[in-house]
PDB file of N, CA and C in Angstrom:
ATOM      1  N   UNK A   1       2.060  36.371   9.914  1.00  0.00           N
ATOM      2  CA  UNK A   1       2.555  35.050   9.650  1.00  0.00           C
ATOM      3  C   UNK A   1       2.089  34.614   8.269  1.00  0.00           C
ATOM      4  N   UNK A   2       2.543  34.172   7.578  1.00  0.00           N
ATOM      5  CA  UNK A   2       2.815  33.478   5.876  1.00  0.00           C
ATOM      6  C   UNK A   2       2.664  32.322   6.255  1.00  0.00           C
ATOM      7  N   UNK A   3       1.887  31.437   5.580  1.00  0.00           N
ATOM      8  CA  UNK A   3       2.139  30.279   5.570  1.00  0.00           C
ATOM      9  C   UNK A   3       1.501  29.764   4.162  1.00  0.00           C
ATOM     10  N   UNK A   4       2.035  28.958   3.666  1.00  0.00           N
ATOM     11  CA  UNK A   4       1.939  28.202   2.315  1.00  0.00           C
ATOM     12  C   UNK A   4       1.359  26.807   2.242  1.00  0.00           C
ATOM     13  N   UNK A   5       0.930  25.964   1.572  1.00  0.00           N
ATOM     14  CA  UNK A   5       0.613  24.629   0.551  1.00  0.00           C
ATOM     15  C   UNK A   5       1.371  24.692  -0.315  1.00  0.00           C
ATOM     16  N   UNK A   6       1.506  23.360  -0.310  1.00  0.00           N
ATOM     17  CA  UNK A   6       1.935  23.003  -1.666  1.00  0.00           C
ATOM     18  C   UNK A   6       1.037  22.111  -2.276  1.00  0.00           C
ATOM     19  N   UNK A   7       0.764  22.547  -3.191  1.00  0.00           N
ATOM     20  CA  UNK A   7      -0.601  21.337  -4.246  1.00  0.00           C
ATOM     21  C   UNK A   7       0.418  20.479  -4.963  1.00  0.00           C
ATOM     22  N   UNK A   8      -0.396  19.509  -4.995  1.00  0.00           N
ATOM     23  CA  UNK A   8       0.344  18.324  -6.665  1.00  0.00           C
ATOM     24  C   UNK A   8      -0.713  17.602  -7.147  1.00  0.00           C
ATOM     25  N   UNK A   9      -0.802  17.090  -8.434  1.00  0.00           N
ATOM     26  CA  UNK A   9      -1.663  16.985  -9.128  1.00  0.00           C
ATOM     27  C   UNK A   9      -1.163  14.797  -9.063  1.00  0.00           C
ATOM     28  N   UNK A  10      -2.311  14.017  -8.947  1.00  0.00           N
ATOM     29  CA  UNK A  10      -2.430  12.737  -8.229  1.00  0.00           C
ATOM     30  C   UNK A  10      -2.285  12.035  -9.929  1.00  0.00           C
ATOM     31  N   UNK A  11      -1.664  11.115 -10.113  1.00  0.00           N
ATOM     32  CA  UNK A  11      -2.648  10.287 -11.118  1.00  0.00           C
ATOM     33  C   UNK A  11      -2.778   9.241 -10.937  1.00  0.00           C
ATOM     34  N   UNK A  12      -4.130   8.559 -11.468  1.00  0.00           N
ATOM     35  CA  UNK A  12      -4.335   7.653 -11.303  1.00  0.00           C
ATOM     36  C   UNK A  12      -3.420   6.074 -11.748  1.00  0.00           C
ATOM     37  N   UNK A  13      -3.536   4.874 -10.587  1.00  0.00           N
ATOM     38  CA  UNK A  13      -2.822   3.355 -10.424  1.00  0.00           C
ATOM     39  C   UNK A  13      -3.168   3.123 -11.757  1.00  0.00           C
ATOM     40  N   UNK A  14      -2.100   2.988 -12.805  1.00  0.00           N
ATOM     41  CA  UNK A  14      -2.391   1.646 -13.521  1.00  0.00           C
ATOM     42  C   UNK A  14      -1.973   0.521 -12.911  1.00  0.00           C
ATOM     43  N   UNK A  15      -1.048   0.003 -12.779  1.00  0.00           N
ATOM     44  CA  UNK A  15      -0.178  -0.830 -12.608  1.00  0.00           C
ATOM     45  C   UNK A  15       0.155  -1.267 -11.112  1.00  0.00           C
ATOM     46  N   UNK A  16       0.020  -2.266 -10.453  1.00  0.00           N
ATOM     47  CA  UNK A  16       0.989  -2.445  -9.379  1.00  0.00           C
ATOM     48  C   UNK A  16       1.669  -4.170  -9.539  1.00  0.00           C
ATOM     49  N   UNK A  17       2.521  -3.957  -8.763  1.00  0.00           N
ATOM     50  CA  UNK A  17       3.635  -4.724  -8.722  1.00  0.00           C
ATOM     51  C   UNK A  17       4.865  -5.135  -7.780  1.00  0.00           C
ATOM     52  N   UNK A  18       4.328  -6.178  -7.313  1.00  0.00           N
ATOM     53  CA  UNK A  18       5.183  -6.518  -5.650  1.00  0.00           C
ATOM     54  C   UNK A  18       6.013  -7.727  -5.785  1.00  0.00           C
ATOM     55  N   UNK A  19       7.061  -7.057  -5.334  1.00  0.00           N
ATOM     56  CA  UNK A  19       8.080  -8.101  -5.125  1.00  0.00           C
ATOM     57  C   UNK A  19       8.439  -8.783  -3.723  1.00  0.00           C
ATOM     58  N   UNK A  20       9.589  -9.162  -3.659  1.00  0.00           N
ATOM     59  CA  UNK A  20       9.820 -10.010  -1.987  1.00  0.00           C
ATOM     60  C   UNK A  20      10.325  -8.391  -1.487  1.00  0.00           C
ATOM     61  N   UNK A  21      10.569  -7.594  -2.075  1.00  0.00           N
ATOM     62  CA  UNK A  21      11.186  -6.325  -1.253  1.00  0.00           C
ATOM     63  C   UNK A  21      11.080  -4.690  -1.605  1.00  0.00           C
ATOM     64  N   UNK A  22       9.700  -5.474  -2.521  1.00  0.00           N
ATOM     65  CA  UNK A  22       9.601  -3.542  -3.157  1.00  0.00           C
ATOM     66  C   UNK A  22       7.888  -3.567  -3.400  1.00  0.00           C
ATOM     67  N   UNK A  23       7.489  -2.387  -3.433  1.00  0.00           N
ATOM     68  CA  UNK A  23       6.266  -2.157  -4.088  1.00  0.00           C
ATOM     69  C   UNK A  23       6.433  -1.248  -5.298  1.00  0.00           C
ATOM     70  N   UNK A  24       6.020  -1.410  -6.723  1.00  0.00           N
ATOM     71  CA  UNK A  24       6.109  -0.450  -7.519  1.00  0.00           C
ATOM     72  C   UNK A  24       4.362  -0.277  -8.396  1.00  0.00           C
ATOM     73  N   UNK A  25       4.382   1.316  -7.602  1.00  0.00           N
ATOM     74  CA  UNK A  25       3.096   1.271  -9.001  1.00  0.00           C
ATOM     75  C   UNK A  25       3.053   2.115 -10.029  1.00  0.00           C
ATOM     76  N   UNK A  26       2.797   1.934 -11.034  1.00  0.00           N
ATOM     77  CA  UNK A  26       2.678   2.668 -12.101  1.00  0.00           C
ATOM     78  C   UNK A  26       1.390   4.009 -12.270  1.00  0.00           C
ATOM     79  N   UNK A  27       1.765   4.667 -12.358  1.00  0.00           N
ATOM     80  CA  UNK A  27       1.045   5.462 -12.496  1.00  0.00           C
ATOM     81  C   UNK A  27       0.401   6.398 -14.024  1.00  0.00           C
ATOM     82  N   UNK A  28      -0.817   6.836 -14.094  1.00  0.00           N
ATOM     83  CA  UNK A  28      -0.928   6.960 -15.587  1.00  0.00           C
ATOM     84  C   UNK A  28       0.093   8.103 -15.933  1.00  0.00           C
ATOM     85  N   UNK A  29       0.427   9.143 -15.243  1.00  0.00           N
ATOM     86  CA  UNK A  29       1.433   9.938 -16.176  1.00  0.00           C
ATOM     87  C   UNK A  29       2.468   9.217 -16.733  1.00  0.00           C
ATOM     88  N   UNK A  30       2.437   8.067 -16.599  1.00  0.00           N
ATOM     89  CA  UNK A  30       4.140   7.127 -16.754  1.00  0.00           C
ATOM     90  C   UNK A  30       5.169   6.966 -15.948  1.00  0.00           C
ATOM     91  N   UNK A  31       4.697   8.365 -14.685  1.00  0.00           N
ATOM     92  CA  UNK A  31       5.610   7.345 -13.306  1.00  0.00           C
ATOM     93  C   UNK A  31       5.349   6.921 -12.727  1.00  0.00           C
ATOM     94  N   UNK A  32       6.742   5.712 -12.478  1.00  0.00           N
ATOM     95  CA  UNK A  32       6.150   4.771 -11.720  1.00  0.00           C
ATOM     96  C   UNK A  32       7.175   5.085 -10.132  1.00  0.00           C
ATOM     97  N   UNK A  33       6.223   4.708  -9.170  1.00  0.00           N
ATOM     98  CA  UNK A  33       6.565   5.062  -7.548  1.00  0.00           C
ATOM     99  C   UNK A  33       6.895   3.604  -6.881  1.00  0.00           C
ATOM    100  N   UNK A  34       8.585   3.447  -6.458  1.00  0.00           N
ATOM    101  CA  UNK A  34       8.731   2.316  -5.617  1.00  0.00           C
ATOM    102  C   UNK A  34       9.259   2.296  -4.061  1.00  0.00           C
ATOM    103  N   UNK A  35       8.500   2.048  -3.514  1.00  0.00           N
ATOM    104  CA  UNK A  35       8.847   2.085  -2.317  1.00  0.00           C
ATOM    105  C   UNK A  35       9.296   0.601  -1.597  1.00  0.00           C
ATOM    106  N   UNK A  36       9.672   0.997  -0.593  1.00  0.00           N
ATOM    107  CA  UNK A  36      10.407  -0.648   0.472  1.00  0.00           C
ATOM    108  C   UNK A  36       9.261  -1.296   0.929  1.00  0.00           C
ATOM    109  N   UNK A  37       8.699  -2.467   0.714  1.00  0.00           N
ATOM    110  CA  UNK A  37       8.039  -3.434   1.243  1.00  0.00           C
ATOM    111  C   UNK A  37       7.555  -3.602   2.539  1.00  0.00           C
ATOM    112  N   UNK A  38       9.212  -3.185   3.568  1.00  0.00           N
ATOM    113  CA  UNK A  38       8.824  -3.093   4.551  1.00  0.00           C
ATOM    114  C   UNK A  38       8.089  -1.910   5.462  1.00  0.00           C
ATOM    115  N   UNK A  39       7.795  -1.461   4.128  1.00  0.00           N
ATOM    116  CA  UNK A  39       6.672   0.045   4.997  1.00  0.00           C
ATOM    117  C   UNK A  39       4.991  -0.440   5.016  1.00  0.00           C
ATOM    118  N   UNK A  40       5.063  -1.379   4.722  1.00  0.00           N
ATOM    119  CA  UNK A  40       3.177  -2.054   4.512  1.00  0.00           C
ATOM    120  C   UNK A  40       3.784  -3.639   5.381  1.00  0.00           C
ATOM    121  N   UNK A  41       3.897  -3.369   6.824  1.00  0.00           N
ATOM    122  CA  UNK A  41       3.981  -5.379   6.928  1.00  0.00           C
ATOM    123  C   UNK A  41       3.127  -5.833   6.646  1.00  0.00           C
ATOM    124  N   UNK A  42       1.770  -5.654   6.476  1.00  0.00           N
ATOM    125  CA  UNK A  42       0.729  -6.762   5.844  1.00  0.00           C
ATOM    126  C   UNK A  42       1.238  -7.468   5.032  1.00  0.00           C
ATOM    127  N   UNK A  43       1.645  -6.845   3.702  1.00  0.00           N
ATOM    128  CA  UNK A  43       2.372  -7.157   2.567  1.00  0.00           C
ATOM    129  C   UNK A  43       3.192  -8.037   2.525  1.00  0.00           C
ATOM    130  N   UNK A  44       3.865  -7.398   3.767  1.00  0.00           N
ATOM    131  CA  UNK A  44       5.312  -8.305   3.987  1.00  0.00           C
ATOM    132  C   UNK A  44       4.992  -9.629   4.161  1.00  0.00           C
ATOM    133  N   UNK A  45       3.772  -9.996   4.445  1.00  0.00           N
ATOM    134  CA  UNK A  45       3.572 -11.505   5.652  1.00  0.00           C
ATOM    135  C   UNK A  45       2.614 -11.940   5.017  1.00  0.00           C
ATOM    136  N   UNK A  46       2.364 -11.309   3.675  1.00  0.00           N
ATOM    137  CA  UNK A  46       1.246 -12.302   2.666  1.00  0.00           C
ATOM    138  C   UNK A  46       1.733 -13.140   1.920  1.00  0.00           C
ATOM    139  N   UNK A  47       1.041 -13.794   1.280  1.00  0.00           N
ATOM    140  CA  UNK A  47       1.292 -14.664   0.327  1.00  0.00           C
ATOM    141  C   UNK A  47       1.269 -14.426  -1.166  1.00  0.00           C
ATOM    142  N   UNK A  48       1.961 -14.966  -2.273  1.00  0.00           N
ATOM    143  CA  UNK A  48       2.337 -14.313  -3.297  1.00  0.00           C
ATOM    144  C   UNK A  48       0.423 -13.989  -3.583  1.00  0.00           C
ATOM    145  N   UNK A  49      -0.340 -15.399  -3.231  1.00  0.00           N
ATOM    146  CA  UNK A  49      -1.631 -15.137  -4.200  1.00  0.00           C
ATOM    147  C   UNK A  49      -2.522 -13.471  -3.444  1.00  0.00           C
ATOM    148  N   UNK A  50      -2.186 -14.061  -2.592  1.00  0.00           N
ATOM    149  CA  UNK A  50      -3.102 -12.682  -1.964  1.00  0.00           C
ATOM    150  C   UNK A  50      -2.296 -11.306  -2.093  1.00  0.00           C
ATOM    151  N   UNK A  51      -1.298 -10.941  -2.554  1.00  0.00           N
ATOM    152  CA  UNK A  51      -0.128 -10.145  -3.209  1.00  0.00           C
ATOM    153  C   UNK A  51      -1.148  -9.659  -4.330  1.00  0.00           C
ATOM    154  N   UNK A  52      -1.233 -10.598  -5.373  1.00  0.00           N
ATOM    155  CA  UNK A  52      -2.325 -10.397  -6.232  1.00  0.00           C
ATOM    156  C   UNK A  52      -3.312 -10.026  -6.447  1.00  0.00           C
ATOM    157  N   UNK A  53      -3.731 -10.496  -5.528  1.00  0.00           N
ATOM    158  CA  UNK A  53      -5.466  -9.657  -5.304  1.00  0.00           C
ATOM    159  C   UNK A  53      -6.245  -8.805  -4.781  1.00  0.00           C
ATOM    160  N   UNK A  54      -5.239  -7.294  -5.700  1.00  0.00           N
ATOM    161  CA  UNK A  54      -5.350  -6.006  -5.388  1.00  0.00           C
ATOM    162  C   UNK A  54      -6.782  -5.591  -6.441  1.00  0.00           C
ATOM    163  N   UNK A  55      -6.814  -4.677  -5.848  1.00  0.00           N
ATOM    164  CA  UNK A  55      -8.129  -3.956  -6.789  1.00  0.00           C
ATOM    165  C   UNK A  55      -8.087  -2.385  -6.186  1.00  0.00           C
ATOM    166  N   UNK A  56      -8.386  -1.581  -7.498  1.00  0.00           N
ATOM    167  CA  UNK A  56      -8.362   0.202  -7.489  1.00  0.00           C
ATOM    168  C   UNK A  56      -9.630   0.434  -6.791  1.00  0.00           C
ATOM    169  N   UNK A  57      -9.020   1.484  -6.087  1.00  0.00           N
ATOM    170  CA  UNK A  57     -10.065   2.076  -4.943  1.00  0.00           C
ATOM    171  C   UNK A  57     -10.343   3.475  -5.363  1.00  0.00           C
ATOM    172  N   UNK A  58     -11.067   4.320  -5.072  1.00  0.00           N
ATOM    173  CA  UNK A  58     -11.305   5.379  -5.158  1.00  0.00           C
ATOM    174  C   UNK A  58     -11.444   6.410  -6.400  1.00  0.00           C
ATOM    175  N   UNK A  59     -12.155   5.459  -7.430  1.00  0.00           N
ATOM    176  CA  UNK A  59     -11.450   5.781  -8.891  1.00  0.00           C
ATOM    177  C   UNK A  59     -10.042   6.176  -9.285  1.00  0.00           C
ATOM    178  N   UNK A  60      -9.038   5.165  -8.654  1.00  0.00           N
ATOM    179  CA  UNK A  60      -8.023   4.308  -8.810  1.00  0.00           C
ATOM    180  C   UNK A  60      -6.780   5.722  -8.516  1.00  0.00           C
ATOM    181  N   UNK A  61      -7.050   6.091  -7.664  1.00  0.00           N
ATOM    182  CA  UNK A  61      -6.325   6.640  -6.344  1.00  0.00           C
ATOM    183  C   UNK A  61      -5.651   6.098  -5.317  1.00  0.00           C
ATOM    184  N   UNK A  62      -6.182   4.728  -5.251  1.00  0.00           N
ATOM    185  CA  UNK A  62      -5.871   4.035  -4.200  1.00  0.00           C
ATOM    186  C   UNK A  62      -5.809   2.774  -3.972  1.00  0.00           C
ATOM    187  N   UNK A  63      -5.074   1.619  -3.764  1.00  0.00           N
ATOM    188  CA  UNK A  63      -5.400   0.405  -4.110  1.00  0.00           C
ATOM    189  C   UNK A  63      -5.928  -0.322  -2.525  1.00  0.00           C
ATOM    190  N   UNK A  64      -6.119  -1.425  -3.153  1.00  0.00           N
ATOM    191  CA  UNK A  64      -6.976  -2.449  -1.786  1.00  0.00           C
ATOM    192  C   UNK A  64      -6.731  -3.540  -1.790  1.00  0.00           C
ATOM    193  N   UNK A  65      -5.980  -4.113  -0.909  1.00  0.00           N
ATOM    194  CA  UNK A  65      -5.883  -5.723  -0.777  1.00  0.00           C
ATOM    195  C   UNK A  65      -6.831  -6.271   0.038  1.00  0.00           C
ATOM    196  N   UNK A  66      -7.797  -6.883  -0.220  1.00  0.00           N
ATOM    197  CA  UNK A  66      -9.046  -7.016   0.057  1.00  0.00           C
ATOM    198  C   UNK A  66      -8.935  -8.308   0.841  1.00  0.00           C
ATOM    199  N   UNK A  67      -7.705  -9.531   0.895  1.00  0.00           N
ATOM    200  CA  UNK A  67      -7.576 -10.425   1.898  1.00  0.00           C
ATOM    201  C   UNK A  67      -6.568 -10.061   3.140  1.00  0.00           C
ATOM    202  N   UNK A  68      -5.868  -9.222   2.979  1.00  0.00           N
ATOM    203  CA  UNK A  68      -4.649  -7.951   3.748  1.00  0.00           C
ATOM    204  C   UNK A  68      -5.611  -7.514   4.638  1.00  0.00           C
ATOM    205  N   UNK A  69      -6.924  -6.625   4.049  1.00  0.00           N
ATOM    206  CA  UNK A  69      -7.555  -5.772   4.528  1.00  0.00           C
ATOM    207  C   UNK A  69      -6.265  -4.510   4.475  1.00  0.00           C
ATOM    208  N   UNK A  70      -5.461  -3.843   3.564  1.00  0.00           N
ATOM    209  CA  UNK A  70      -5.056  -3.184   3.806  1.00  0.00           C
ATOM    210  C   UNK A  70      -5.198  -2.321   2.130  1.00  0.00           C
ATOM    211  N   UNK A  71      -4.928  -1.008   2.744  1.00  0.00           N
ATOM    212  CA  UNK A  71      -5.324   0.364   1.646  1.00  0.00           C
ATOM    213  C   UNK A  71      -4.139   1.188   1.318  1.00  0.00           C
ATOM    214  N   UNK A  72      -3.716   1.404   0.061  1.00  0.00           N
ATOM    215  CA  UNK A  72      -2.718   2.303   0.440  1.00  0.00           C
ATOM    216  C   UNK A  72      -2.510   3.022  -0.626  1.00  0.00           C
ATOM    217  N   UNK A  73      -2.579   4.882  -0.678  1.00  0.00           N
ATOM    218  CA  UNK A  73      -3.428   5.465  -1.303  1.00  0.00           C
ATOM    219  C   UNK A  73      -1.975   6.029  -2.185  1.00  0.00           C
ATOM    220  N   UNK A  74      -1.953   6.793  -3.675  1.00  0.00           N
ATOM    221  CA  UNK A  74      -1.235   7.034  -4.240  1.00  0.00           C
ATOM    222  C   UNK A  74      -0.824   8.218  -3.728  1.00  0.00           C
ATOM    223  N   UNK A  75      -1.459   8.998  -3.144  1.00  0.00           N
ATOM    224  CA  UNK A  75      -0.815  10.235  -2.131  1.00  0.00           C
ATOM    225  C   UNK A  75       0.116  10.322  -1.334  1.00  0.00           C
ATOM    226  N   UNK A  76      -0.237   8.848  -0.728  1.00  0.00           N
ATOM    227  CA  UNK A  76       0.559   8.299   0.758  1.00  0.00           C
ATOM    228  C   UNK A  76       1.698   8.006   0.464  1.00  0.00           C
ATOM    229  N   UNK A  77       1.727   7.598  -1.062  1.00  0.00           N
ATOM    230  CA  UNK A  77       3.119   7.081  -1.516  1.00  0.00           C
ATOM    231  C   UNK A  77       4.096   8.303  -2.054  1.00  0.00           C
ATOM    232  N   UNK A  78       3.160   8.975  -2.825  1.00  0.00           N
ATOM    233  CA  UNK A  78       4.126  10.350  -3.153  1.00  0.00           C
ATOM    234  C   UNK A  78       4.469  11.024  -2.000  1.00  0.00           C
ATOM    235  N   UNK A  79       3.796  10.977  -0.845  1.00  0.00           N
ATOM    236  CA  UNK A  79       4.440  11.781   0.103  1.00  0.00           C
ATOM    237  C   UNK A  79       5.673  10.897   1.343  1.00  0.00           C
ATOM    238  N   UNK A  80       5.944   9.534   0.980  1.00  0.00           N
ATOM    239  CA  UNK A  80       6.855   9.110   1.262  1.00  0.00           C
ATOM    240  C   UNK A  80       6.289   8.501   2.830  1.00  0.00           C
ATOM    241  N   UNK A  81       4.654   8.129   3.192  1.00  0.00           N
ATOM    242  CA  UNK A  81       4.413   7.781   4.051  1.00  0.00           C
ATOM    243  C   UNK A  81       3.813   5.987   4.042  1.00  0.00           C
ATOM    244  N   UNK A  82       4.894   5.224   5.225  1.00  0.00           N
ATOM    245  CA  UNK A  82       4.425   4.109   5.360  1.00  0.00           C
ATOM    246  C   UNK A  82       3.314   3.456   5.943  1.00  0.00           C
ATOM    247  N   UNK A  83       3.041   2.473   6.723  1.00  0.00           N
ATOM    248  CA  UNK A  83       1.700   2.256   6.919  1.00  0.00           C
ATOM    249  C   UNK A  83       1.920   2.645   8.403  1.00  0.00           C
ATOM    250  N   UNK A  84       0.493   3.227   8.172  1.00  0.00           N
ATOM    251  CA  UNK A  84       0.282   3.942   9.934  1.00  0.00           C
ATOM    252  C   UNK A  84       0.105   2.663  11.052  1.00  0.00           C
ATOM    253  N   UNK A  85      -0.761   1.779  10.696  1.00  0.00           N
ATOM    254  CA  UNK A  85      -0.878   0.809  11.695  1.00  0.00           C
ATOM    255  C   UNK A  85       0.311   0.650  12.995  1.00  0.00           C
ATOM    256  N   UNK A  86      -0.612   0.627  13.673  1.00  0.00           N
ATOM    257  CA  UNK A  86       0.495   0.234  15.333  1.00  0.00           C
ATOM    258  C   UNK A  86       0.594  -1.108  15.492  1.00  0.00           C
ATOM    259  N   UNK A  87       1.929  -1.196  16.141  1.00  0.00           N
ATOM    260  CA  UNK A  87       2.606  -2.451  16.657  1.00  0.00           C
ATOM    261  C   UNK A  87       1.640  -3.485  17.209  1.00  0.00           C
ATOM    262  N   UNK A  88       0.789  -3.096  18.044  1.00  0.00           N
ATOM    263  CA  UNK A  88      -0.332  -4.186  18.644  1.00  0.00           C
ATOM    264  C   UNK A  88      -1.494  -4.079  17.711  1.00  0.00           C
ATOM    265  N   UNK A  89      -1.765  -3.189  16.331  1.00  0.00           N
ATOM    266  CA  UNK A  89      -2.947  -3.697  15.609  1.00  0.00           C
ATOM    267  C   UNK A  89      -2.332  -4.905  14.850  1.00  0.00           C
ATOM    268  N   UNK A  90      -1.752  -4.176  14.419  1.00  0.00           N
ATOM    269  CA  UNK A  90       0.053  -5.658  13.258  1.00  0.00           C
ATOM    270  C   UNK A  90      -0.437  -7.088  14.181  1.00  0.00           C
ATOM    271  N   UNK A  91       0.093  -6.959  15.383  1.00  0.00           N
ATOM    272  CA  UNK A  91       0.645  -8.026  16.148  1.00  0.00           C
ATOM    273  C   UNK A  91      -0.563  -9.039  16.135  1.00  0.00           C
ATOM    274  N   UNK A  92      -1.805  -8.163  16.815  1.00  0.00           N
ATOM    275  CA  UNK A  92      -3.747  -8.821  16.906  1.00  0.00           C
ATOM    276  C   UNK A  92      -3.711  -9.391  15.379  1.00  0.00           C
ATOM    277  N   UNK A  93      -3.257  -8.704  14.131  1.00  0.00           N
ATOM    278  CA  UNK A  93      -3.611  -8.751  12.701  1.00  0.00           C
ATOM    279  C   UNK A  93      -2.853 -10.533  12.692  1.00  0.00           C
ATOM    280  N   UNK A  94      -1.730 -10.488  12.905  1.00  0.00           N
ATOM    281  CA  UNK A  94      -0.624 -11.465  12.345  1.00  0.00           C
ATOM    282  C   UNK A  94      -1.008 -12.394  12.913  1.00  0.00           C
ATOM    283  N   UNK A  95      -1.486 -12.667  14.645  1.00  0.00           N
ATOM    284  CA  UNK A  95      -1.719 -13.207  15.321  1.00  0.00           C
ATOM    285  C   UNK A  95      -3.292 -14.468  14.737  1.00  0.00           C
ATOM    286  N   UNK A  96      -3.791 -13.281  14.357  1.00  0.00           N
ATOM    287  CA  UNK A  96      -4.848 -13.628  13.690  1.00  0.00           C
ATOM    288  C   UNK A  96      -4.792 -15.039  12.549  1.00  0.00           C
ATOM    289  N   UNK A  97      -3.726 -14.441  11.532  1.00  0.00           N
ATOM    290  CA  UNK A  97      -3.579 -15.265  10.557  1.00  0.00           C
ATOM    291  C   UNK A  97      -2.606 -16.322  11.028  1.00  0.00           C
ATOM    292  N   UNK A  98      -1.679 -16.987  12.276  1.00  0.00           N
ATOM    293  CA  UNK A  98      -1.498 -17.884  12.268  1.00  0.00           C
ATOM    294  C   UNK A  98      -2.551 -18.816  12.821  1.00  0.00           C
ATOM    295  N   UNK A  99      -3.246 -18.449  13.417  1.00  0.00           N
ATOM    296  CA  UNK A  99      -4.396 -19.153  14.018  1.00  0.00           C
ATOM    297  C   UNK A  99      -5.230 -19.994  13.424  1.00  0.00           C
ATOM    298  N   UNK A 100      -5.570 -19.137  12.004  1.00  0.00           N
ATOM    299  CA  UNK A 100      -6.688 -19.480  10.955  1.00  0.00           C
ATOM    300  C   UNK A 100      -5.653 -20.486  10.170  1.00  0.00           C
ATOM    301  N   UNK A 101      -4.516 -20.493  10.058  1.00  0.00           N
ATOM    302  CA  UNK A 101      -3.734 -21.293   9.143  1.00  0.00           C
ATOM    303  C   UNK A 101      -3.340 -22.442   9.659  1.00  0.00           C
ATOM    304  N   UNK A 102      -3.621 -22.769  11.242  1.00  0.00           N
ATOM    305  CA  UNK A 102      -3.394 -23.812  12.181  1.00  0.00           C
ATOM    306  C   UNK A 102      -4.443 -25.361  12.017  1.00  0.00           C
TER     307      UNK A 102
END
């Protein structure tokens, strides 16, 4: 049996940038990676300020929305994967923030 990898070489977040329906980040080779919004609902159900207040993780591999509590790594994005979270962590999560906003 044969079996293979495939390697790829990561570069590091300059840039990110969220809209009402996209995520785009820039990356230092000069591409930039956009994916649908609705693959991170945290995202989806924040607010523009907390949208903002990302910060590079992992010597900038990875970013962090630090009021989200959510991570989402430049790998995850090249490989076309959305956020793992389950329906009832989301739901406890969301649940959460209307409460505190009450």
């Amino acid at each position: 049996m044969v079996t293979s990898t495939i390697e790829f070489n990561v570069s590091a977040v300059e840039h990110v940038t969220v809209t009402f329906d996209a995520l785009t980040v820039d990356l230092s080779d000069g591409c930039p990676i956009t994916v649908p919004l609705a693959w991170y609902p945290r995202l989806m159900h924040a607010t523009e300020s907390e949208l903002q207040n990302w910060r590079l993780i992992g010597k900038g591999y990875g970013i962090h929305w630090e009021d989200l509590d959510e991570d989402i790594s430049v790998e995850g994005l090249l490989l076309g994967k959305p956020s793992g979270e389950s329906q009832k962590s989301f739901k406890r999560w969301l649940e959460g923030r209307v409460s505190a906003s009450a």
